[in-house]
Protein backbone atom coordinates (compact mmCIF):
# COMPACT_ATOMS: atom_id res chain seq x y z
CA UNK A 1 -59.39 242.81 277.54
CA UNK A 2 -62.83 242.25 275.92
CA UNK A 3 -61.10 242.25 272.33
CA UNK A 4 -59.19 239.60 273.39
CA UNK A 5 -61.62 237.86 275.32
CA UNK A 6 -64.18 238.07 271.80
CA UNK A 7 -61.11 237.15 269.46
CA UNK A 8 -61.78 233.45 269.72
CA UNK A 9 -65.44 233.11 269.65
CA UNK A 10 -64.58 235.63 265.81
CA UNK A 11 -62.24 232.95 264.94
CA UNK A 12 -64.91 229.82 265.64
CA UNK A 13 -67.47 232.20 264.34
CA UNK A 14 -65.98 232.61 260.99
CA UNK A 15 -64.86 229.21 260.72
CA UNK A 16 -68.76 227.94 260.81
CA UNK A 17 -69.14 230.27 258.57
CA UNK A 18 -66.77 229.09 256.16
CA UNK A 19 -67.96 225.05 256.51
CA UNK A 20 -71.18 226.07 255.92
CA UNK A 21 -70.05 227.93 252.75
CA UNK A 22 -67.98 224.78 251.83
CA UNK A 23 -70.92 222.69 252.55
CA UNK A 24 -73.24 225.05 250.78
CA UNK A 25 -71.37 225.32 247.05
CA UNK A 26 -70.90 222.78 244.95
CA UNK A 27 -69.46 222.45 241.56
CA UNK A 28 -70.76 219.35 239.36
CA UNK A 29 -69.00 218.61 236.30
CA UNK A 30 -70.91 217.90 232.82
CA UNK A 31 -71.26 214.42 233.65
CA UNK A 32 -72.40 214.90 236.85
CA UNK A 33 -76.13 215.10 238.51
CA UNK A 34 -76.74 215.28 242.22
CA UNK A 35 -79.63 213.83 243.71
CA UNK A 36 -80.87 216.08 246.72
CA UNK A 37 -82.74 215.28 249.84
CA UNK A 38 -84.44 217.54 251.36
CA UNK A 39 -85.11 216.52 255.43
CA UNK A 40 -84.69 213.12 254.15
CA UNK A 41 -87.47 213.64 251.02
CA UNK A 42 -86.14 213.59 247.89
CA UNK A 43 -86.00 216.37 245.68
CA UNK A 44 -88.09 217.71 242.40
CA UNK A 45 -85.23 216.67 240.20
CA UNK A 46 -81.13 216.46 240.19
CA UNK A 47 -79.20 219.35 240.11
CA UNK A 48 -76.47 220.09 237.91
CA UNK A 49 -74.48 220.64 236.06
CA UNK A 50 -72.23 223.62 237.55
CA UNK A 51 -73.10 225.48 240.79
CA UNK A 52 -75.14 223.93 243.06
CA UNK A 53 -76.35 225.33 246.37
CA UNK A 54 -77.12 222.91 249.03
CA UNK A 55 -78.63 224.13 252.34
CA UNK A 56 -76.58 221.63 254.79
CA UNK A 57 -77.70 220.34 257.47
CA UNK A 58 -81.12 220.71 256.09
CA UNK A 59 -80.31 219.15 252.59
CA UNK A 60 -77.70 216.79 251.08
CA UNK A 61 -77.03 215.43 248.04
CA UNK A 62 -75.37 212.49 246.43
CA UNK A 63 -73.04 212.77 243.67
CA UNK A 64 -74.52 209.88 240.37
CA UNK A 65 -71.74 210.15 237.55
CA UNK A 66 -73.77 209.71 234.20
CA UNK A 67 -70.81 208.47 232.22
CA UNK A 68 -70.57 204.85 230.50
CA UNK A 69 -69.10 202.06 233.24
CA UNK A 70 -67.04 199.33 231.66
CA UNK A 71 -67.64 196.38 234.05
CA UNK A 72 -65.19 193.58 233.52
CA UNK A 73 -67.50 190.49 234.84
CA UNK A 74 -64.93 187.80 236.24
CA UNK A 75 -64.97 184.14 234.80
CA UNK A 76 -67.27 181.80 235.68
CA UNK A 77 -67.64 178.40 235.74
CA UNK A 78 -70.48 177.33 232.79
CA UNK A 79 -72.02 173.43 232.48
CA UNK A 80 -73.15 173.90 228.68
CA UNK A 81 -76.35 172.35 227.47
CA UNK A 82 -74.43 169.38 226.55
CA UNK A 83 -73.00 169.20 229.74
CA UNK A 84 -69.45 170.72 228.82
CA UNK A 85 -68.04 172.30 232.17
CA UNK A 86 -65.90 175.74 231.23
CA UNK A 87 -64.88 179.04 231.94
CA UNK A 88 -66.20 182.08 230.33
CA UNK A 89 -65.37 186.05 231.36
CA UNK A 90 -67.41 189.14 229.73
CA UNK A 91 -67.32 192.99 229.88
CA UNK A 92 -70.67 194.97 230.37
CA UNK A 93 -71.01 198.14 229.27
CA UNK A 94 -73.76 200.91 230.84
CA UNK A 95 -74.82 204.02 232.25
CA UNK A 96 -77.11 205.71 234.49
CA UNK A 97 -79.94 207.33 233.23
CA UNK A 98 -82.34 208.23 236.01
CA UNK A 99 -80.33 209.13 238.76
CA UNK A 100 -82.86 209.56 241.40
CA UNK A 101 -83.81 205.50 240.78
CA UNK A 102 -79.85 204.51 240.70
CA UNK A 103 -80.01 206.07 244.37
CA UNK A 104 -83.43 205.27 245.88
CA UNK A 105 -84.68 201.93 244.08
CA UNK A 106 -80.74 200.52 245.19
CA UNK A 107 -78.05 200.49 247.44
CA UNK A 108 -75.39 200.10 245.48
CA UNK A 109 -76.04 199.96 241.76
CA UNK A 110 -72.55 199.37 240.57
CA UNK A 111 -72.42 196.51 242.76
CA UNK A 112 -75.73 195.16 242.02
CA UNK A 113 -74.95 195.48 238.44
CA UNK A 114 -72.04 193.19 238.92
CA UNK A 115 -73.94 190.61 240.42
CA UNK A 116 -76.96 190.80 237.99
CA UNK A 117 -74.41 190.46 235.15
CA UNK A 118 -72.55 187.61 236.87
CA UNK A 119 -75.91 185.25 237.47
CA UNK A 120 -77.19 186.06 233.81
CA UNK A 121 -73.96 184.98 232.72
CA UNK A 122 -74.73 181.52 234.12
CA UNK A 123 -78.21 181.21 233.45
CA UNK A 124 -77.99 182.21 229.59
CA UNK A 125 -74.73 180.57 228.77
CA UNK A 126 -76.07 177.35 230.34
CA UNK A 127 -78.81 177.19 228.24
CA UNK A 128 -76.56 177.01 224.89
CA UNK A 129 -74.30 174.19 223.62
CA UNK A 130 -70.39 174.35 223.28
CA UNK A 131 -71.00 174.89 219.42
CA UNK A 132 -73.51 178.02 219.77
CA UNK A 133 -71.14 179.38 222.61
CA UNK A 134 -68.15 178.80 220.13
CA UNK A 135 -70.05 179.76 216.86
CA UNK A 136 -73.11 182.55 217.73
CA UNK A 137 -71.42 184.71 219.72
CA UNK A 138 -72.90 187.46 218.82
CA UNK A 139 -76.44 186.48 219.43
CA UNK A 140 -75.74 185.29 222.97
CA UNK A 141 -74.29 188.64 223.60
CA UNK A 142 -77.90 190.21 222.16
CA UNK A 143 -79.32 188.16 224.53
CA UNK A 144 -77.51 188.62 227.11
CA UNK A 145 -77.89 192.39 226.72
CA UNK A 146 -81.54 192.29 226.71
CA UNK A 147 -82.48 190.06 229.82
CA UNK A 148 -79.47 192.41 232.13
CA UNK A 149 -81.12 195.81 230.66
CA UNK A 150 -84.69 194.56 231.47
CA UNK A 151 -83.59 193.64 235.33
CA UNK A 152 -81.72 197.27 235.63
CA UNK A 153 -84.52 199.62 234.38
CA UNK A 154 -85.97 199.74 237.16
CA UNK A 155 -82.92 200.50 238.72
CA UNK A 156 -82.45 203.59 236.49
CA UNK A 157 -79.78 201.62 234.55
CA UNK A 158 -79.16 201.18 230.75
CA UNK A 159 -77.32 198.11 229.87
CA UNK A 160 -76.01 199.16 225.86
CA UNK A 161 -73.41 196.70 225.40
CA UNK A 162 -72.48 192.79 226.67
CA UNK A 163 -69.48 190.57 225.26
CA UNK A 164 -68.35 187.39 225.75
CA UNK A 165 -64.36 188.11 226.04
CA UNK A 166 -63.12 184.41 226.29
CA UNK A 167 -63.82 180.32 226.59
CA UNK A 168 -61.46 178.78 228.54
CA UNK A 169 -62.15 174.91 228.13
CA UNK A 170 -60.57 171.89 229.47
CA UNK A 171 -57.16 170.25 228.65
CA UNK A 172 -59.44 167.33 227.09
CA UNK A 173 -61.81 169.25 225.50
CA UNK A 174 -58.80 170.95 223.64
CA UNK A 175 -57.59 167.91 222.36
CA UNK A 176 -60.76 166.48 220.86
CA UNK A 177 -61.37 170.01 219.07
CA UNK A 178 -57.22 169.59 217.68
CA UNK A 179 -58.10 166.18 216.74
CA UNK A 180 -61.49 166.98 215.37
CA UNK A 181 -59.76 170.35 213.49
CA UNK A 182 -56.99 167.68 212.21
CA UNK A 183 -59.64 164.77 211.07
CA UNK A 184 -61.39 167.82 209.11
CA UNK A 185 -58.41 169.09 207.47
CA UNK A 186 -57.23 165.56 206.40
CA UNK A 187 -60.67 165.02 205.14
CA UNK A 188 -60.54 168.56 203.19
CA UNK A 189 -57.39 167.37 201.58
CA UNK A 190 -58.89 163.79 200.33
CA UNK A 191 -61.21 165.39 198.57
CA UNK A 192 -59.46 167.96 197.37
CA UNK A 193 -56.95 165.17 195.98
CA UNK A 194 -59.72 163.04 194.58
CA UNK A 195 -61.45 166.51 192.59
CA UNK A 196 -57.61 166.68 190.67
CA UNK A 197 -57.41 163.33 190.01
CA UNK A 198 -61.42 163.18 188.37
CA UNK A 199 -60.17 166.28 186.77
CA UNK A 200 -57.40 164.83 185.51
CA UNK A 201 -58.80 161.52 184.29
CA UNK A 202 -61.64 163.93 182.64
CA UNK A 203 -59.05 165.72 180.89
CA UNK A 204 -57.47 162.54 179.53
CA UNK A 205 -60.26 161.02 178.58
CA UNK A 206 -61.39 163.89 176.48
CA UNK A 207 -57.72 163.89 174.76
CA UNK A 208 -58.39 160.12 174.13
CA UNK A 209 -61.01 161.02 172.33
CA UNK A 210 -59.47 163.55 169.95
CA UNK A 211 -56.37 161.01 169.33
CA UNK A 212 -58.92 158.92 168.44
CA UNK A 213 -60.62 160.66 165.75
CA UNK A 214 -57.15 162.42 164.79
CA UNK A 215 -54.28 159.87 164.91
CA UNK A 216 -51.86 162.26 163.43
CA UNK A 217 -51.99 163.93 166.55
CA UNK A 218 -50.54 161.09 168.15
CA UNK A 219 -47.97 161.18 166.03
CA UNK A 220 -46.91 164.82 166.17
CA UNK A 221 -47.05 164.52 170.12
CA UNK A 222 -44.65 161.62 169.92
CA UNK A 223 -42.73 163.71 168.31
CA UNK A 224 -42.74 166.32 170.58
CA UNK A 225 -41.89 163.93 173.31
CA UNK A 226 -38.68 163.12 171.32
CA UNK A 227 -37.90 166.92 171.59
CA UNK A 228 -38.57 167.14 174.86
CA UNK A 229 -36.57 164.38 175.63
CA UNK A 230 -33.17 165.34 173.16
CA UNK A 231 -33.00 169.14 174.68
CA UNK A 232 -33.35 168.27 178.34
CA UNK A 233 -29.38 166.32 178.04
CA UNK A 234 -27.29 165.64 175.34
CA UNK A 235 -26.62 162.29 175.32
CA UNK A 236 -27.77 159.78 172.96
CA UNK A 237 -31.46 157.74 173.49
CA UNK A 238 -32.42 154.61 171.89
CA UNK A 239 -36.40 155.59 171.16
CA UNK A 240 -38.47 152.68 169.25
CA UNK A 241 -39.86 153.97 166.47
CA UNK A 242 -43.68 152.88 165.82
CA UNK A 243 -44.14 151.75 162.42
CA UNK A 244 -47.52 153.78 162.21
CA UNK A 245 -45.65 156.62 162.45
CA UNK A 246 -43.79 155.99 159.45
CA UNK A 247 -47.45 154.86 157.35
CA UNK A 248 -48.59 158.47 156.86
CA UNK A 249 -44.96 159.23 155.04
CA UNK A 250 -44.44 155.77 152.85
CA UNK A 251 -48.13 156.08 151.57
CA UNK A 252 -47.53 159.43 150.48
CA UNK A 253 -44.15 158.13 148.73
């Protein structure tokens, strides 16, 4: 009777026993720290990686993953510099590396991150023109990096990486930069046009010259023409013949 009577104060016995086992060992991967409390102070330093002992109820811990977070910031809506309204999305890319700040200096630093990287958007962005935001990507991105990282250190946070991923602009907008692209390529063309044709007029200006000083090369060039003109179909021409042609030949006879 007492064996059975004991059997269930052995059963919840052992299972205290095993929660505070469970609750006791912990296994933290590579990329994993935990940040301990002990009686709500926080510990020397985070534990990890591998087994980790915490005395529950007296301690706990909070998990901080120290790999790189791709944040995918969601479009916003931009009024350039020169008063162009659009829409432009970015990724961030960072990491924890202090994990007892990333817990105690914020609630949520993911979150916060987000925000941050969503009002710098605005701020920076609105400070450029359409043309920067179009052409110098890459230094808005710079600067974007730097003003996020400086606003997360103290967080425990290190921004590495920002990128503008796309401009959406307006219908309107569109069609003046098609029309402007058009205009430019039009333009490009006239002048490439007009470069042949002062080529060309170079070139027979400088062959003016030389029939000028040689006039038997006019000659053997008409002659040439006639060639030309005989093998291309046989049929029979009617060419005028230029007496001068002839002067080179009858002098010599």
């Amino acid at each position: 009777m007492n064996q059975i009577v004991s059997l269930p104060g052995v059963v919840l016995a052992l299972f205290v026993a095993l929660l505070f086992l469970f609750k006791w060992i912990n296994v933290l991967n590579e990329y994993e720290r935990a940040v301990t409390f002990w009686l709500g102070r926080l510990g020397k330093r985070p534990k990890g990686p591998g087994l980790v002992l915490i005395f529950w109820p007296f301690e706990r811990m909070v998990r901080i993953s120290l790999r790189t977070v791709v944040h995918d910031v969601p479009a916003q809506d931009i009024i350039t510099r020169d008063n162009v309204s659009v829409k432009v999305n970015a990724v961030v890319y960072f990491r924890v590396v202090e994990p007892e700040k990333a817990v105690v200096q914020v609630e949520n630093y993911l979150y916060a991150t987000s925000q941050l990287a969503q009002t710098t958007l605005r701020s920076v962005l609105g400070q450029a023109t359409l043309d920067e935001l179009l052409s110098e990507r890459e230094k808005l991105n710079i600067e974007l990096q730097k003003v996020i990282d400086e606003h997360t250190n103290p967080w425990g946070i290190k921004v590495s990486l920002v990128e503008v991923k796309q401009v959406d602009l307006p219908i309107e907008m569109q069609r003046a930069m098609a029309k402007q692209a058009e205009a430019e390529r039009e333009k490009r063309a006239k002048i490439i046009h007009a470069e042949g044709e002062l080529q060309a007029a170079t070139a027979l200006s400088e062959a003016a010259e030389v029939i000028g000083r040689q006039p038997a090369t006019l000659q053997l060039r008409y002659l040439q023409t006639l060639t030309e003109i005989a093998s291309e179909k046989n049929s029979t021409i009617l060419f005028p013949l230029p007496i001068d042609l002839l002067t080179a030949f009858i002098k010599k006879g």
